[in-house]
C-alpha atoms as a PDB file:
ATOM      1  CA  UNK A   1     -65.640  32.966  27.924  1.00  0.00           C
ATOM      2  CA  UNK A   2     -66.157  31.331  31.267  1.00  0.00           C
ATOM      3  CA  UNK A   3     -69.461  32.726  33.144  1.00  0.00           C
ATOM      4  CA  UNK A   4     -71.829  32.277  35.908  1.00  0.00           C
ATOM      5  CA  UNK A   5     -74.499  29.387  34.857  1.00  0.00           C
ATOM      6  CA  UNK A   6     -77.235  27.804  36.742  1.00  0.00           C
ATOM      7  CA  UNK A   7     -77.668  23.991  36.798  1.00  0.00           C
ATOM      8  CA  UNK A   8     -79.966  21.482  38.815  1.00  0.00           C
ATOM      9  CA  UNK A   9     -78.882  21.897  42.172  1.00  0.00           C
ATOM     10  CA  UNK A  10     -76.130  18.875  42.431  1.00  0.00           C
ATOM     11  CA  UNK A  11     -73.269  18.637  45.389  1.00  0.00           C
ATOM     12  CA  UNK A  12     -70.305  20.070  46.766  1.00  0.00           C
ATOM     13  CA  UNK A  13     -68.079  18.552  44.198  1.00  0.00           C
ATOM     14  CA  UNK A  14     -69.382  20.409  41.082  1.00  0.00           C
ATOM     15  CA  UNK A  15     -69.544  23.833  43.377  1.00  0.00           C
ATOM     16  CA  UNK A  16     -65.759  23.389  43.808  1.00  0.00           C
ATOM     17  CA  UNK A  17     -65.029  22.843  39.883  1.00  0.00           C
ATOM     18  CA  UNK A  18     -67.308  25.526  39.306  1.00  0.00           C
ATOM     19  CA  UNK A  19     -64.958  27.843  41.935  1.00  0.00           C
ATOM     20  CA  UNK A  20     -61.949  26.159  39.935  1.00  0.00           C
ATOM     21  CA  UNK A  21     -63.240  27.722  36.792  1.00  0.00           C
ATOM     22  CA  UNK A  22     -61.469  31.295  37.472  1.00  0.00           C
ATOM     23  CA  UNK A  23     -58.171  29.335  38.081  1.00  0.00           C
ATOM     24  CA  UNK A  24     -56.052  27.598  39.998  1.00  0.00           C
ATOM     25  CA  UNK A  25     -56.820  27.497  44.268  1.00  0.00           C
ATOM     26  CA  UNK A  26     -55.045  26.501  47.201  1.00  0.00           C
ATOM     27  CA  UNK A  27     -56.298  24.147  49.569  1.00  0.00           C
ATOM     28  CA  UNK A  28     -57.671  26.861  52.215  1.00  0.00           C
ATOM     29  CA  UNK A  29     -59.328  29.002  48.886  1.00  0.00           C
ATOM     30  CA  UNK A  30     -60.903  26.233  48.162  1.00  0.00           C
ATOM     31  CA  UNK A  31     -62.306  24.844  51.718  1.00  0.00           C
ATOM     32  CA  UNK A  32     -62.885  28.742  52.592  1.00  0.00           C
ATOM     33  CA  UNK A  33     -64.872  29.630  49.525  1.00  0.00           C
ATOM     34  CA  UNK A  34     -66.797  26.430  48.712  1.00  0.00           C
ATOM     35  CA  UNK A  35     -67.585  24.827  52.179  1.00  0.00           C
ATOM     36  CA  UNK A  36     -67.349  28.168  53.928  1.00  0.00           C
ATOM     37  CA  UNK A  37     -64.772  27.113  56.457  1.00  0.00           C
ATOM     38  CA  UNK A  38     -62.401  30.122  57.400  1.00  0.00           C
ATOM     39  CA  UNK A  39     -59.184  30.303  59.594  1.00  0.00           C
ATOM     40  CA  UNK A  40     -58.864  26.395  58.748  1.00  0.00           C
ATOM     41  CA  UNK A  41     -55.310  25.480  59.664  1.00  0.00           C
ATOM     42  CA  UNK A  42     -53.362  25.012  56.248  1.00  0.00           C
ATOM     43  CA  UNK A  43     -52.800  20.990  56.982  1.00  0.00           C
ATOM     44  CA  UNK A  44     -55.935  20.069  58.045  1.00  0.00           C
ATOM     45  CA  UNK A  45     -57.184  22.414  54.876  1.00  0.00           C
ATOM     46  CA  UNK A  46     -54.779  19.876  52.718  1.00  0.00           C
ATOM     47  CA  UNK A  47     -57.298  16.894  54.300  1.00  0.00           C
ATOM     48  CA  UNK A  48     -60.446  18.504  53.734  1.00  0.00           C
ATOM     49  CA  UNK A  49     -59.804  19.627  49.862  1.00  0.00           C
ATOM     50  CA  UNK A  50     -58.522  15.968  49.010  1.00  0.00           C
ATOM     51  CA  UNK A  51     -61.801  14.274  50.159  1.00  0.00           C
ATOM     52  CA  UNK A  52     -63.562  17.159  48.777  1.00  0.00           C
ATOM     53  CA  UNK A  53     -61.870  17.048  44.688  1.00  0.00           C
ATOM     54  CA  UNK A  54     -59.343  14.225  45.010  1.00  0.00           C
ATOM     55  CA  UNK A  55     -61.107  12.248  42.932  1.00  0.00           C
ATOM     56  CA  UNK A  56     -62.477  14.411  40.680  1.00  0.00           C
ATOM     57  CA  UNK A  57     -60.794  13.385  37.582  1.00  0.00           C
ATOM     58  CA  UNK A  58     -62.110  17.180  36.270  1.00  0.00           C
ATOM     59  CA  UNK A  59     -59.940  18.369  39.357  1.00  0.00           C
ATOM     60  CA  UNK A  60     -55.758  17.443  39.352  1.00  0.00           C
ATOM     61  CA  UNK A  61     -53.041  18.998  42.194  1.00  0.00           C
ATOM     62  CA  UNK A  62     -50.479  20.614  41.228  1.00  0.00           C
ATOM     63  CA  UNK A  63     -47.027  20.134  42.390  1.00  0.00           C
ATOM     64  CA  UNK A  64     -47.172  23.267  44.636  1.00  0.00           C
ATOM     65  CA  UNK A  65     -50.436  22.000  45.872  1.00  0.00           C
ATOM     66  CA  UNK A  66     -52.797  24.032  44.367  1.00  0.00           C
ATOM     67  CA  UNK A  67     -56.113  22.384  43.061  1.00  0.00           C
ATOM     68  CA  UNK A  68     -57.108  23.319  39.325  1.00  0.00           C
ATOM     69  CA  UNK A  69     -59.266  21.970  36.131  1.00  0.00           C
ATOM     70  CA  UNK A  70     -57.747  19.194  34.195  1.00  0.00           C
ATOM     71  CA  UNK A  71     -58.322  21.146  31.084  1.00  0.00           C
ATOM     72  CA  UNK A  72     -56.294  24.453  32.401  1.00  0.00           C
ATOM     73  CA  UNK A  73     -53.722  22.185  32.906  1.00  0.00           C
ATOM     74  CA  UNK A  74     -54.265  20.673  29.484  1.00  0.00           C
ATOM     75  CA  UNK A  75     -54.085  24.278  27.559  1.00  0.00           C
ATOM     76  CA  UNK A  76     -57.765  25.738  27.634  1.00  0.00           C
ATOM     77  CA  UNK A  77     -57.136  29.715  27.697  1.00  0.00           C
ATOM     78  CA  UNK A  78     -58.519  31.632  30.122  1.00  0.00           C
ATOM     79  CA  UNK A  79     -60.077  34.201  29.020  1.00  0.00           C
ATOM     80  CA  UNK A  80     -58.674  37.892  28.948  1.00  0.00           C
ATOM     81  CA  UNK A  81     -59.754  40.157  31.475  1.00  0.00           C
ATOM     82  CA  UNK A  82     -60.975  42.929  28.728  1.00  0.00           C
ATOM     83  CA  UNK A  83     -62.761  39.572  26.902  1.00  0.00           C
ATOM     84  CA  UNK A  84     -64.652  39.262  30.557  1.00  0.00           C
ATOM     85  CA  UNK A  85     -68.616  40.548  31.639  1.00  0.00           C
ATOM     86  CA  UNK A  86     -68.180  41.687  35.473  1.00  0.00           C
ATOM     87  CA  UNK A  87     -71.467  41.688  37.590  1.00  0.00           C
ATOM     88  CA  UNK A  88     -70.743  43.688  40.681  1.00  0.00           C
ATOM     89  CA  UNK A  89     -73.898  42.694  43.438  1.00  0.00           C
ATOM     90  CA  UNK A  90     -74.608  43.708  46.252  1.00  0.00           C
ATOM     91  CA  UNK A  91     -77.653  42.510  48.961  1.00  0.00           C
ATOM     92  CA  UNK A  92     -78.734  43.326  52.126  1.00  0.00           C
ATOM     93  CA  UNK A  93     -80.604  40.532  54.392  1.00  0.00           C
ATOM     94  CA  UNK A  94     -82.802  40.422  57.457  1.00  0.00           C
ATOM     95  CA  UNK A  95     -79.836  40.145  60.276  1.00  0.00           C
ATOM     96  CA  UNK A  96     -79.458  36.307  59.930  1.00  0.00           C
ATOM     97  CA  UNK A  97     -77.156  34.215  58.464  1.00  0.00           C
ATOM     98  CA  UNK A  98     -78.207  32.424  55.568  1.00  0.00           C
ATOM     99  CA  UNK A  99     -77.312  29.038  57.569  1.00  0.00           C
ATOM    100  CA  UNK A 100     -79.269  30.246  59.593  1.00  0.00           C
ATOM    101  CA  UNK A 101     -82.300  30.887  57.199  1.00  0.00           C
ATOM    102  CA  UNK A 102     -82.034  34.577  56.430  1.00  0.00           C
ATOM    103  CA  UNK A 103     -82.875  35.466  53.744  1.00  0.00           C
ATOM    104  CA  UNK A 104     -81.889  38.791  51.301  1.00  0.00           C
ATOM    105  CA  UNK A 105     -84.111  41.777  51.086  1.00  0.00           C
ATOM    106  CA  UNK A 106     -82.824  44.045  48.986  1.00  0.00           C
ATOM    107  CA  UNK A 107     -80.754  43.267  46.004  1.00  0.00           C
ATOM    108  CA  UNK A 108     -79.218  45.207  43.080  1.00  0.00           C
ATOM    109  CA  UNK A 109     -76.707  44.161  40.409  1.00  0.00           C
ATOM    110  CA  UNK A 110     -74.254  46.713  38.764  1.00  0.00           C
ATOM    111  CA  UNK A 111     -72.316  46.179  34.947  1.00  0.00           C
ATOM    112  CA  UNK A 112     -69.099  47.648  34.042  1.00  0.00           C
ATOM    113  CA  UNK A 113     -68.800  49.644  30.994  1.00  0.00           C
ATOM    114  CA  UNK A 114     -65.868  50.639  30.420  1.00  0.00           C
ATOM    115  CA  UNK A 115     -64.792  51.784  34.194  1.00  0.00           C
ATOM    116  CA  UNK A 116     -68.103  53.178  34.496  1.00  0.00           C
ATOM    117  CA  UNK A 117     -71.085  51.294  36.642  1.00  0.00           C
ATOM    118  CA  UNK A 118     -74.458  50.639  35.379  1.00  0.00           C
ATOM    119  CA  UNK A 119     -77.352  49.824  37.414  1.00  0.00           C
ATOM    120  CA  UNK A 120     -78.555  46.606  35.632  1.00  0.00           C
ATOM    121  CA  UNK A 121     -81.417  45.910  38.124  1.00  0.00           C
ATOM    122  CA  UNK A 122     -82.480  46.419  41.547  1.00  0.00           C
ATOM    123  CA  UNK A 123     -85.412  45.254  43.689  1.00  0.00           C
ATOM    124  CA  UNK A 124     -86.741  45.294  47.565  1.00  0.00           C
ATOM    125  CA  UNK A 125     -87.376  41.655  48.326  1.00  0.00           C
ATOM    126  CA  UNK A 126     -90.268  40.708  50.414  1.00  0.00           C
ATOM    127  CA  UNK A 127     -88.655  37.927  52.600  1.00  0.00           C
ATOM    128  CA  UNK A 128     -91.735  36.747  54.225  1.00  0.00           C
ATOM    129  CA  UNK A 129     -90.129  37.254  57.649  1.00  0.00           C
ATOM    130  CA  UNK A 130     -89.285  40.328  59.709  1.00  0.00           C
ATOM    131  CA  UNK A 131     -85.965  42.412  59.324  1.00  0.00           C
ATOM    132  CA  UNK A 132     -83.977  42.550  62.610  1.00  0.00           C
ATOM    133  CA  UNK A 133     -84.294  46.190  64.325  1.00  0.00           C
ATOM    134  CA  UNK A 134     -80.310  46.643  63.752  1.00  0.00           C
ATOM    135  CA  UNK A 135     -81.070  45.778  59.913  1.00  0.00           C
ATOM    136  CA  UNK A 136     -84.436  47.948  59.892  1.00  0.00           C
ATOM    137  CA  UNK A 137     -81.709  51.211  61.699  1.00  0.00           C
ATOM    138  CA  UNK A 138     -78.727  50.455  59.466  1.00  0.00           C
ATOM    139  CA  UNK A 139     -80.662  50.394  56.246  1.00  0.00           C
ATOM    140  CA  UNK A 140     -83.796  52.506  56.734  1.00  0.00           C
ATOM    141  CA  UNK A 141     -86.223  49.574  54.884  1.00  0.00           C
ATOM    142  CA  UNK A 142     -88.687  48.785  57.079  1.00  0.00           C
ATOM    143  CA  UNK A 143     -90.982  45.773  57.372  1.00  0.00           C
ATOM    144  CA  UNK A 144     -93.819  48.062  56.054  1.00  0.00           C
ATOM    145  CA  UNK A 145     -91.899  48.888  52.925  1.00  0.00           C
ATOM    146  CA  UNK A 146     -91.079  45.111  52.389  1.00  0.00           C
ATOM    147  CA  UNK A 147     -94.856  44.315  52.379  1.00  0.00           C
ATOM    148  CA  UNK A 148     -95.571  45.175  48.889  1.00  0.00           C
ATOM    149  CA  UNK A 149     -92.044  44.355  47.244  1.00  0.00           C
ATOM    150  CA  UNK A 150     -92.017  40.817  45.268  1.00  0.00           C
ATOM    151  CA  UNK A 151     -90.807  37.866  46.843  1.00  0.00           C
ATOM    152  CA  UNK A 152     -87.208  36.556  45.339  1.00  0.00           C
ATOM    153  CA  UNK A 153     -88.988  34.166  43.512  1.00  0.00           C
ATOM    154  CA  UNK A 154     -91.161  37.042  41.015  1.00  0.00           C
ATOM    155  CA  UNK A 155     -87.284  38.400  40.720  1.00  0.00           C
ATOM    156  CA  UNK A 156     -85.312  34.968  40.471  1.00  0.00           C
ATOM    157  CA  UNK A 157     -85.348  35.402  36.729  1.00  0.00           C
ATOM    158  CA  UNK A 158     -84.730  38.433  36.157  1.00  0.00           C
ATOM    159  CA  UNK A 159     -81.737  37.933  38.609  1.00  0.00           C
ATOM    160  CA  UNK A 160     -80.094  34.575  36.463  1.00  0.00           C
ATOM    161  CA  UNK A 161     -80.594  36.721  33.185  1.00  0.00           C
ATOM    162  CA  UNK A 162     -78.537  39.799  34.550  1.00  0.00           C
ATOM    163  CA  UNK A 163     -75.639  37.365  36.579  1.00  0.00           C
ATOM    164  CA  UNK A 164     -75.754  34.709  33.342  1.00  0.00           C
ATOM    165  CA  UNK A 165     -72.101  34.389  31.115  1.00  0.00           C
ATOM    166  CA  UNK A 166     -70.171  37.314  34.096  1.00  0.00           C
ATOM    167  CA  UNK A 167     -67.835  36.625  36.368  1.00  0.00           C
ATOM    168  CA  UNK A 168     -69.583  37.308  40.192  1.00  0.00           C
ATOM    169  CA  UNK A 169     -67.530  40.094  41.783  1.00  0.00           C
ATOM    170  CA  UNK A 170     -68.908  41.518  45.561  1.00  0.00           C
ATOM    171  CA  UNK A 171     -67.172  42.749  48.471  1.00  0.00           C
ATOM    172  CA  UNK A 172     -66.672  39.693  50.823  1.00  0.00           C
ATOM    173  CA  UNK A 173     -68.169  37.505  48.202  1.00  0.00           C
ATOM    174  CA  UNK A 174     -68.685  34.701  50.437  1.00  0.00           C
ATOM    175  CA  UNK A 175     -71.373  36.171  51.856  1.00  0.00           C
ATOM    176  CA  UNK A 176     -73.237  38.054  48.827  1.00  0.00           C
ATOM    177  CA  UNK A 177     -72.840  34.392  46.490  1.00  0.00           C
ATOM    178  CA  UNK A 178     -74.203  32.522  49.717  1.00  0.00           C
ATOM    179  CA  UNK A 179     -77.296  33.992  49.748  1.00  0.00           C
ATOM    180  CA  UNK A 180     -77.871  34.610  46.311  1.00  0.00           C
ATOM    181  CA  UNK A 181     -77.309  31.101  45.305  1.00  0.00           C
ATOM    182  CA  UNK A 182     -79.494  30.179  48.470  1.00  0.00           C
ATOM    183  CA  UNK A 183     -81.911  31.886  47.158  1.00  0.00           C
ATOM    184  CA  UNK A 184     -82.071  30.644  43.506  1.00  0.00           C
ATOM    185  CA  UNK A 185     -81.657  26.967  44.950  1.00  0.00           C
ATOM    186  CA  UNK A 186     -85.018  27.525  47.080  1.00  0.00           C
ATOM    187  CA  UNK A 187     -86.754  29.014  44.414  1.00  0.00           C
ATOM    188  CA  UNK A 188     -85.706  27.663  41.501  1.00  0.00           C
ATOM    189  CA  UNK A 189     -83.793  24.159  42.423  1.00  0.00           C
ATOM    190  CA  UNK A 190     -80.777  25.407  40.655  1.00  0.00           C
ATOM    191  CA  UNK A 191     -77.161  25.839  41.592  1.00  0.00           C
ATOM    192  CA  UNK A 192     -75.245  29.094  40.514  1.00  0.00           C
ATOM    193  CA  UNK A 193     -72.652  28.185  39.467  1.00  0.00           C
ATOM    194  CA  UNK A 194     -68.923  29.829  38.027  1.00  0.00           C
ATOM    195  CA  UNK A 195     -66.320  32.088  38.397  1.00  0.00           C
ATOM    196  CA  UNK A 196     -66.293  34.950  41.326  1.00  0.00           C
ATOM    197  CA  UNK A 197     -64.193  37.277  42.770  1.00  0.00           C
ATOM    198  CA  UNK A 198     -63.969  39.414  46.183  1.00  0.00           C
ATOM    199  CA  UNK A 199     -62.708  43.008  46.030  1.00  0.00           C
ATOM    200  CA  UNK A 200     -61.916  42.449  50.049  1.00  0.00           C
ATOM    201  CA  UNK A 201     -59.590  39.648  48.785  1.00  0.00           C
ATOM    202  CA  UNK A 202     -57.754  42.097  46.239  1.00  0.00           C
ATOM    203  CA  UNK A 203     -57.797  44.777  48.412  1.00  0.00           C
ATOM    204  CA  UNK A 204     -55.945  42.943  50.651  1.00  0.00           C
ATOM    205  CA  UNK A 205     -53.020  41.947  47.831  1.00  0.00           C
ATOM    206  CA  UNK A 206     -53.317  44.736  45.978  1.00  0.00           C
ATOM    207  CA  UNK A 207     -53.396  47.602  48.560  1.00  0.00           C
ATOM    208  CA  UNK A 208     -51.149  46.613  51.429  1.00  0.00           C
ATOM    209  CA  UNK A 209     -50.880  49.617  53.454  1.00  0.00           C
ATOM    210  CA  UNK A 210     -54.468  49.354  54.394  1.00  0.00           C
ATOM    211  CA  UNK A 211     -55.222  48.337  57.741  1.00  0.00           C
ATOM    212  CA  UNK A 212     -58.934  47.509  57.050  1.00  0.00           C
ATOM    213  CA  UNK A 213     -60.985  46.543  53.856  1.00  0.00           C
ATOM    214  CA  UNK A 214     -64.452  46.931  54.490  1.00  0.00           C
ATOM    215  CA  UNK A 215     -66.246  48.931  52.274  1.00  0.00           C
ATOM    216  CA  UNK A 216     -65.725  52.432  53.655  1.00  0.00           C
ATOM    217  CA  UNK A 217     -61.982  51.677  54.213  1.00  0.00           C
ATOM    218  CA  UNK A 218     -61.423  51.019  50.823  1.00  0.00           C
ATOM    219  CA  UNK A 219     -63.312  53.582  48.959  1.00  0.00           C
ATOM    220  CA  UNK A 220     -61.625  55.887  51.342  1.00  0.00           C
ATOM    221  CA  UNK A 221     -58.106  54.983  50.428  1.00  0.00           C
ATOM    222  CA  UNK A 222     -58.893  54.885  46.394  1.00  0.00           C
ATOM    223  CA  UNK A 223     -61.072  58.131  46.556  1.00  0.00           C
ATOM    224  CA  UNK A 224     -64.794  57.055  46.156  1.00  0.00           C
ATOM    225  CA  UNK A 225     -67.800  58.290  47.425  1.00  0.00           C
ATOM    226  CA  UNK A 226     -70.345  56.078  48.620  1.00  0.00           C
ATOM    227  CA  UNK A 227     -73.975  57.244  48.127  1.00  0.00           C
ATOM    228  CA  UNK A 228     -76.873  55.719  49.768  1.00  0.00           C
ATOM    229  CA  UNK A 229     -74.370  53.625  52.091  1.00  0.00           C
ATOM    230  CA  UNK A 230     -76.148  50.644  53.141  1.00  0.00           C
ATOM    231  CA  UNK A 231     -78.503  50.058  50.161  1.00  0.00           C
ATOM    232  CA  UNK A 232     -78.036  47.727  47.591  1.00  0.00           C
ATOM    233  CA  UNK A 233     -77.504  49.919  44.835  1.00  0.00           C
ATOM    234  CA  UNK A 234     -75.850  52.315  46.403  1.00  0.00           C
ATOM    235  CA  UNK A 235     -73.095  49.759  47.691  1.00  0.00           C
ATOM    236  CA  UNK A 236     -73.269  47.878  44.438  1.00  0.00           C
ATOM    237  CA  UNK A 237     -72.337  51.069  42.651  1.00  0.00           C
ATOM    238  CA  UNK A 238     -69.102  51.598  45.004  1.00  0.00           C
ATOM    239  CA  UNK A 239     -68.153  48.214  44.681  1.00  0.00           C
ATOM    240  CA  UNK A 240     -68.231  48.353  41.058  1.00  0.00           C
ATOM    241  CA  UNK A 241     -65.817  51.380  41.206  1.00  0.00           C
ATOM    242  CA  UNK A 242     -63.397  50.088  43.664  1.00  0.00           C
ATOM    243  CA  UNK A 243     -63.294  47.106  41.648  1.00  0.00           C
ATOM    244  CA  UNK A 244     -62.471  49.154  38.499  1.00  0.00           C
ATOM    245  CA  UNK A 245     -59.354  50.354  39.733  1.00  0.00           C
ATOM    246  CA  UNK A 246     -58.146  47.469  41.498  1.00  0.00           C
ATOM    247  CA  UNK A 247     -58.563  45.571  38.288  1.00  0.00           C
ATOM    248  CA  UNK A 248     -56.497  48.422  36.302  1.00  0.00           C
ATOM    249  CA  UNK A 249     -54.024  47.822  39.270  1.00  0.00           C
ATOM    250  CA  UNK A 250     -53.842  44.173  38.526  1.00  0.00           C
ATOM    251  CA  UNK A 251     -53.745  44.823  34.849  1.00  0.00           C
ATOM    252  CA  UNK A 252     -50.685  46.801  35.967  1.00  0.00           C
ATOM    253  CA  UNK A 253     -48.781  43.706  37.476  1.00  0.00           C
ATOM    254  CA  UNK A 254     -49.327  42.065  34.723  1.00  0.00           C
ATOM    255  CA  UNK A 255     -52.870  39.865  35.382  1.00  0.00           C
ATOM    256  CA  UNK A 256     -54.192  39.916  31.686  1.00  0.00           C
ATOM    257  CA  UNK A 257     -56.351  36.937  32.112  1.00  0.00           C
ATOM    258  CA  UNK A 258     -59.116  35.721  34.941  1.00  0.00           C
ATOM    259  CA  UNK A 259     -56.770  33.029  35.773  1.00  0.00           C
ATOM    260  CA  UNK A 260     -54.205  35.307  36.453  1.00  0.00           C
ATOM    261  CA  UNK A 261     -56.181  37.917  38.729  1.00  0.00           C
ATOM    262  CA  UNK A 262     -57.930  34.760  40.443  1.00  0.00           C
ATOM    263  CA  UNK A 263     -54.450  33.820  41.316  1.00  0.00           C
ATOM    264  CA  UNK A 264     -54.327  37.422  43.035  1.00  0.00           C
ATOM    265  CA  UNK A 265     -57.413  36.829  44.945  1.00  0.00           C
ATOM    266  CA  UNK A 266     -56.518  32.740  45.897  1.00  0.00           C
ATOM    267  CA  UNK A 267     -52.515  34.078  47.315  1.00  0.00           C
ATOM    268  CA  UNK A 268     -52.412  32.593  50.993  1.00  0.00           C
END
């Protein structure tokens, strides 16, 4: 099946056939998710993902205008959801953005069994810088704490084991992905790479009549409890289980494979 690898770090062409990898994209997916580039307006979108893959001979248009692999196109399967390893994570940071140099601080990652959520590991991540106070409030870790947990680097490992061959899932994904693969890039001169998937993203096709997807919205609607709101684990957990029963909703509508829900999640 297709899953998350890690290669020398290389350019933004191989990070958008690596996106491409869960299925076919529209121009704004692609420019949104790869360069990071929201609200772009759909034409100028068009512009950026033709300089971006239009010469990729890996990467072909289709005649709707969505990008996607040459060998999709060519009859590789995708592989079935049930066939697929789902690594739910969830991170906080220190208050910056990782453009910005921030850097994550707490990180866990979560496994679905089944519908159920396992813990696969967690950590506190020294980030050898201080937390912002609203970070410090809104999560309770406190410089102090940070002190004596490893730096990403004693975890990196650890971290590529538990993410390798699984499809990335997090809530906003962007942002999660960002600073993971920022992180194994610095430490390890590798580039994550593979398929991923946002539970905002399927929220938002999959549960219309909300009016907001953050976290708490969400659970809300499909009855979960969040515990330890605002930790890694404890968000990773919740994500896990919100994404458990959007994927039985997709399963529903008749997404069997990872092409087929990434085609959920890409919809503009």
């Amino acid at each position: 099946m297709s899953g998350l690898t890690a290669f020398p770090s290389s350019s933004l062409v191989n990070r958008a056939a690596a996106y491409l990898e869960a299925g076919p994209a529209s121009s704004i997916a692609l420019v949104r998710d790869v360069l990071g580039l929201g609200a772009t307006p759909r034409g100028m979108a068009a512009r950026i993902a033709q300089a971006l893959v239009g010469g990729d001979p890996r990467v072909i248009q289709t005649p709707e205008g969505r990008w996607m692999l040459a060998g999709a196109a060519q009859g590789a399967a995708s592989p079935t959801l049930d066939a697929c390893r789902f690594a739910v994570v969830d991170i906080e940071t220190t208050g910056a953005g990782v453009r910005a140099g921030g850097r994550i601080v707490e990180i866990a990652g979560v496994a679905l069994e089944g519908n159920e959520p396992r813990v696969v590991f967690q950590s506190l991540v020294n980030p050898g810088m201080p937390l912002s106070p609203f970070v410090s409030r809104l999560t309770g870790i406190t410089d102090g704490a940070l002190r004596g947990a490893p730096p990403f680097e004693a975890i990196a490992d650890t971290v590529l084991a538990s993410l390798a061959g699984s499809v990335f899932v997090a809530h906003s994904v962007r942002f999660d992905w960002g600073f993971v693969a920022a992180e194994l890039e610095r430490t390890r001169g590798l580039l994550l790479q593979g398929p991923r998937l946002c539970t905002v993203r399927l929220a938002r096709r999959l549960l219309p009549p909300l009016d907001r997807r953050n976290l708490d919205s969400v659970a809300d609607f499909l009855g979960i409890t969040i515990e330890n709101r605002h930790r890694a684990a404890g968000d990773a957990v919740a994500t896990a289980r919100i994404f458990a029963k959007l994927l039985a909703i997709a399963v529903g509508r008749g997404a069997l494979t990872l092409a087929a829900l990434a085609a959920m999640r890409n919809a503009t």
